[in-house]
C-alpha atoms as a PDB file:
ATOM      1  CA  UNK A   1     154.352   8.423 -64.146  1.00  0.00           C
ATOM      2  CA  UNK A   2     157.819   8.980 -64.646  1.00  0.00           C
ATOM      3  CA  UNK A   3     160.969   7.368 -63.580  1.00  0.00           C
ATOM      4  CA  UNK A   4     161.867  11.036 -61.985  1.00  0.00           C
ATOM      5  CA  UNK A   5     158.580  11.910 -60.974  1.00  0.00           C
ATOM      6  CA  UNK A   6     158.389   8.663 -58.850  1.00  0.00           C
ATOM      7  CA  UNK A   7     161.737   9.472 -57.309  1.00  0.00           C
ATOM      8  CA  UNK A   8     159.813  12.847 -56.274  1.00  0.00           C
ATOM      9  CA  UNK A   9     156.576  11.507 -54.652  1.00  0.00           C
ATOM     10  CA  UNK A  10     157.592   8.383 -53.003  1.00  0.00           C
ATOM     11  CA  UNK A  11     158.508   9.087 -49.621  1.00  0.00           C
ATOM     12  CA  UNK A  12     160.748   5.861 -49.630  1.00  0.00           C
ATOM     13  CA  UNK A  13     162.608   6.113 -53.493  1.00  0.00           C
ATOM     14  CA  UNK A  14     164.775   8.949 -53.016  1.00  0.00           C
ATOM     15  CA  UNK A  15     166.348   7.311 -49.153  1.00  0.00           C
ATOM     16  CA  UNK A  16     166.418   3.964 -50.996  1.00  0.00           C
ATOM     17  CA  UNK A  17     168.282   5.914 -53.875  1.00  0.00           C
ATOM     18  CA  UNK A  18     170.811   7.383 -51.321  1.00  0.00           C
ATOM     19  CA  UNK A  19     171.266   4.309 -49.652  1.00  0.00           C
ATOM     20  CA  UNK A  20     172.212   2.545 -52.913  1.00  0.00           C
ATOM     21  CA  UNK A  21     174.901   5.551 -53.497  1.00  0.00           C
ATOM     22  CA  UNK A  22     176.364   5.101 -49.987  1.00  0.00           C
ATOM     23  CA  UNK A  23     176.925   1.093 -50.917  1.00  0.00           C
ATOM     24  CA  UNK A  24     178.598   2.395 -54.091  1.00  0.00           C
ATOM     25  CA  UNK A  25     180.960   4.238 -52.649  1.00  0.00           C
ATOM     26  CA  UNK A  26     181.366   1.966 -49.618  1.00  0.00           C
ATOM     27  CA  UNK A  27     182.581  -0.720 -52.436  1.00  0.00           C
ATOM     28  CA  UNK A  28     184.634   1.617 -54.329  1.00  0.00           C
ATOM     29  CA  UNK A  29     186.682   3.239 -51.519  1.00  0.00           C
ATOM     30  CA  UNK A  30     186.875   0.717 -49.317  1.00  0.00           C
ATOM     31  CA  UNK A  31     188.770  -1.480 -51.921  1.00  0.00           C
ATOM     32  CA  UNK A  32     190.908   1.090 -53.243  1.00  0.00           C
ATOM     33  CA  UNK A  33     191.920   1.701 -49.297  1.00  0.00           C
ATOM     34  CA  UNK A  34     192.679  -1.993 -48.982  1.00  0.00           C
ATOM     35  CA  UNK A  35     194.812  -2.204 -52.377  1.00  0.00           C
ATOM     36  CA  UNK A  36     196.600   0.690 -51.137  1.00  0.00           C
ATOM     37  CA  UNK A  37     196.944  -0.661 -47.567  1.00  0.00           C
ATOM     38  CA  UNK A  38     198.414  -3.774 -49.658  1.00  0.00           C
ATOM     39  CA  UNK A  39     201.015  -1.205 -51.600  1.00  0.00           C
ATOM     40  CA  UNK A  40     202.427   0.343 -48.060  1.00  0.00           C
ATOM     41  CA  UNK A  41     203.011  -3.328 -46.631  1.00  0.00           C
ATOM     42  CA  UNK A  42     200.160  -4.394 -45.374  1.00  0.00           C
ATOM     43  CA  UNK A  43     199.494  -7.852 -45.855  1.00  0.00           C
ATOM     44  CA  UNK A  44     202.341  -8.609 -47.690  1.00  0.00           C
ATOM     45  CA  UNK A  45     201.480 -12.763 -47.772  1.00  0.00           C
ATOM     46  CA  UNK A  46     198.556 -11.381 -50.378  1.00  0.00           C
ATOM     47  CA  UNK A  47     200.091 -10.936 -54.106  1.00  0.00           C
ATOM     48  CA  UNK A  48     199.642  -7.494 -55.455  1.00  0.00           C
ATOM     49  CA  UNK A  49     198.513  -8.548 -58.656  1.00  0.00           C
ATOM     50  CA  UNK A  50     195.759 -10.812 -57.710  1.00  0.00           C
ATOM     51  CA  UNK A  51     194.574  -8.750 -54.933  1.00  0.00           C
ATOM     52  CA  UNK A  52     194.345  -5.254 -57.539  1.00  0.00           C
ATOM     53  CA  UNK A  53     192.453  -7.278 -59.721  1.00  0.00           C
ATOM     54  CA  UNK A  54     189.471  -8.335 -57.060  1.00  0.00           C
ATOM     55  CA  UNK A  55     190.039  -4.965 -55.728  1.00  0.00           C
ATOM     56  CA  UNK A  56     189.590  -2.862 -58.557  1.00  0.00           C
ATOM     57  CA  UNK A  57     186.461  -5.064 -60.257  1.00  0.00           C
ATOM     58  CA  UNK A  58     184.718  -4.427 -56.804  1.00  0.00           C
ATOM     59  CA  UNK A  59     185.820  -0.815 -56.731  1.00  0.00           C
ATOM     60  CA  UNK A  60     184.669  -0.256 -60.258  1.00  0.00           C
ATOM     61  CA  UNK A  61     181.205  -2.325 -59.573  1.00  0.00           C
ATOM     62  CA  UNK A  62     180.823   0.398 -56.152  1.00  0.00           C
ATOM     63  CA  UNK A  63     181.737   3.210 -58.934  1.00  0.00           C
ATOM     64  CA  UNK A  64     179.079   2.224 -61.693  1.00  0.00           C
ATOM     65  CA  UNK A  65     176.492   1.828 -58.408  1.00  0.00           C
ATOM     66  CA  UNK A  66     177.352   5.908 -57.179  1.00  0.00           C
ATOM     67  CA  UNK A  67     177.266   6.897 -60.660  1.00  0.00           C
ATOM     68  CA  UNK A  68     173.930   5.669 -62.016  1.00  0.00           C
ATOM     69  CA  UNK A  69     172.354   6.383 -58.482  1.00  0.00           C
ATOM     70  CA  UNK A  70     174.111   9.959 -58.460  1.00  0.00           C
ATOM     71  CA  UNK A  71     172.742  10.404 -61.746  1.00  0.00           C
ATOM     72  CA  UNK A  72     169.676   9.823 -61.170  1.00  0.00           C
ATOM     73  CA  UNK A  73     169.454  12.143 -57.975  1.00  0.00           C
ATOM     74  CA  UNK A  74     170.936  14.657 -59.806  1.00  0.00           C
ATOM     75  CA  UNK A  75     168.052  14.269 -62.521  1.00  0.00           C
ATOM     76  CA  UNK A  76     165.256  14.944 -59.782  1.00  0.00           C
ATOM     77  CA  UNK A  77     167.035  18.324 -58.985  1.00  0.00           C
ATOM     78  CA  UNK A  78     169.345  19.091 -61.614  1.00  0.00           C
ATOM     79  CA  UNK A  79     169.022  23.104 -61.825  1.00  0.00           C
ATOM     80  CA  UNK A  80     169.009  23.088 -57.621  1.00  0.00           C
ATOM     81  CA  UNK A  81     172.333  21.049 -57.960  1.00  0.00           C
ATOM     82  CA  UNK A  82     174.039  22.981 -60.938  1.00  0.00           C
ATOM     83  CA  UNK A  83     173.727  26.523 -59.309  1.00  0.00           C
ATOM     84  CA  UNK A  84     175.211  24.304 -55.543  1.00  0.00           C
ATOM     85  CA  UNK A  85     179.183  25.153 -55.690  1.00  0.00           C
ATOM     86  CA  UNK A  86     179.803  22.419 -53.747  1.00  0.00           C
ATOM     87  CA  UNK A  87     178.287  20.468 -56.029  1.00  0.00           C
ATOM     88  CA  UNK A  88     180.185  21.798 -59.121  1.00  0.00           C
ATOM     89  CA  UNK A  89     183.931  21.356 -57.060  1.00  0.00           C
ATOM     90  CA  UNK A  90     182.643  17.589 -56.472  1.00  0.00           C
ATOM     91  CA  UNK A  91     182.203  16.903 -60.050  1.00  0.00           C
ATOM     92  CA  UNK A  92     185.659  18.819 -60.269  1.00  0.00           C
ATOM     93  CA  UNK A  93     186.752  16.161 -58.098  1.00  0.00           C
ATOM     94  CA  UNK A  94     185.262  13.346 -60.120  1.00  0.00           C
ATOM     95  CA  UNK A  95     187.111  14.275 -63.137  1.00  0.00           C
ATOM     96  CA  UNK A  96     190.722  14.869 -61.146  1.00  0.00           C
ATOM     97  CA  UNK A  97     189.674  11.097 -59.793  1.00  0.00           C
ATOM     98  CA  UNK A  98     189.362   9.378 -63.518  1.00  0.00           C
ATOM     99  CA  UNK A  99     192.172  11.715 -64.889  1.00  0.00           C
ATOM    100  CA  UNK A 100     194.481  10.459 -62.021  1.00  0.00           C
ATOM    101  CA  UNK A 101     193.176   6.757 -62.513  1.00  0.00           C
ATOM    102  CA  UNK A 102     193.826   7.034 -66.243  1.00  0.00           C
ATOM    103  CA  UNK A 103     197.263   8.556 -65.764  1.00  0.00           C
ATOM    104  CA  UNK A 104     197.679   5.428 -62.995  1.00  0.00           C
ATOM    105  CA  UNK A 105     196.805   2.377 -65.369  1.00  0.00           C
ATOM    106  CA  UNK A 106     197.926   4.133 -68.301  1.00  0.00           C
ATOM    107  CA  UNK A 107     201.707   4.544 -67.370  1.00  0.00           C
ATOM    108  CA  UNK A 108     201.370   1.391 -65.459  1.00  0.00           C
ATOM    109  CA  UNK A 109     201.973   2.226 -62.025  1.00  0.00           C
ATOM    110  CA  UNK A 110     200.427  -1.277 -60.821  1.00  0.00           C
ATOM    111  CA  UNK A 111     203.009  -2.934 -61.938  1.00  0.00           C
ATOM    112  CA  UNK A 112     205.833  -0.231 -61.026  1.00  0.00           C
ATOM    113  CA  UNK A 113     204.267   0.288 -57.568  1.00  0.00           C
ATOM    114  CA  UNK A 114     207.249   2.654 -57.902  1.00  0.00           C
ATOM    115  CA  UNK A 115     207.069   6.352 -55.705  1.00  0.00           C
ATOM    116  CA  UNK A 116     205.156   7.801 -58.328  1.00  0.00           C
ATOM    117  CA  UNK A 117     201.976   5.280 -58.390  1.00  0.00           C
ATOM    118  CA  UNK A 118     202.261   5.422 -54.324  1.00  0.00           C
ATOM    119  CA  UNK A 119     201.924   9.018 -54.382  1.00  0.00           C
ATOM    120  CA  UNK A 120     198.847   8.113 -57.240  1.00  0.00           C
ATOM    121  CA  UNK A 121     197.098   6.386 -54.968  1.00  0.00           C
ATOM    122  CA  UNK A 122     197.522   8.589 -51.844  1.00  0.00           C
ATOM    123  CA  UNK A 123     196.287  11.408 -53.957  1.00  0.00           C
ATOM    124  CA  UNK A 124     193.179   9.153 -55.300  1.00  0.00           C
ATOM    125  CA  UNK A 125     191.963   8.195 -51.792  1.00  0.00           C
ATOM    126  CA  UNK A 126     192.058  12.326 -50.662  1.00  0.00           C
ATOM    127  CA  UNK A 127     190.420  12.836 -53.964  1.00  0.00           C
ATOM    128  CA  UNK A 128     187.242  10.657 -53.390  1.00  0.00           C
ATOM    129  CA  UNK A 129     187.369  11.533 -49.645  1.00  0.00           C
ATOM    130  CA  UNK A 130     187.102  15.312 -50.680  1.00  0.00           C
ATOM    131  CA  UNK A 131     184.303  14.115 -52.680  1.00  0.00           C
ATOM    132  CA  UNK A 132     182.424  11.962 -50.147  1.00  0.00           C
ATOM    133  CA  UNK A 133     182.871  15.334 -48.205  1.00  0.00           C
ATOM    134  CA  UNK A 134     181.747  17.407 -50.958  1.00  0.00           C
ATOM    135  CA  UNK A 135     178.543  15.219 -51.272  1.00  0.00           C
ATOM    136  CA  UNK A 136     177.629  15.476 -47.662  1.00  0.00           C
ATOM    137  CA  UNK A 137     177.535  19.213 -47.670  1.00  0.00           C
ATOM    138  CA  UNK A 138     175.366  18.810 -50.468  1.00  0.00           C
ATOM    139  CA  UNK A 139     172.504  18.238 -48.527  1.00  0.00           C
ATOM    140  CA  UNK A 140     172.689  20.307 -46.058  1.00  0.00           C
END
């Protein structure tokens, strides 16, 4: 039996699946909210630096979870998915998310933490909310 076959008949691998996205994202948002929380003055005894780096390793870990697990949800029902338009504006999203990220580290905005990279981040968190939004309307 196949790896996407089993995902199909077991009553308990596709919930288990989901549940594994939901930690993904959990980790991913949830320390890119607390970096930016950081950024608009929040805890300002905790160095920006050291705190983006723990951040973003956990945020990136939560990432790769989502994105193997979404993967292989999409795999079960991939033509169901494709012809979903909800599903086709979240993966939209996800490439307005890594384009904005690139743009972020690649003109160095954590260490500028200038208008511009606030204005980054504020624009990545309504990205990946749109997309958590995006992903609930999937189902339904």
């Amino acid at each position: 039996m196949s790896m996407f076959a089993a995902l199909q008949s077991h009553p308990w691998a596709y919930p288990a699946l989901e549940a594994v996205h939901i930690v993904g994202i959990a980790l991913l948002l949830g320390n890119l909210v607390l970096l930016e929380l950081r950024v608009f003055g929040r805890g300002a005894a905790l160095p920006v630096q050291a705190l983006a780096r723990l951040a973003l390793s956990i945020a990136l870990a939560g990432f790769t979870l989502a994105a193997v697990s979404g993967s292989l949800m999409f795999a079960t029902r991939p033509e169901e998915l494709i012809a979903n338009r909800l599903f086709v504006i979240k993966m939209g999203l996800l490439v307005a998310a890594a384009c904005n990220a690139g743009w972020f580290h690649g003109r160095g905005s954590l260490e500028k933490l200038d208008w511009l990279a606030r204005v980054q981040m504020l624009v990545s968190t309504a990205i990946w909310l749109a997309v958590i939004g995006c992903g609930r309307w999937i189902a339904y």
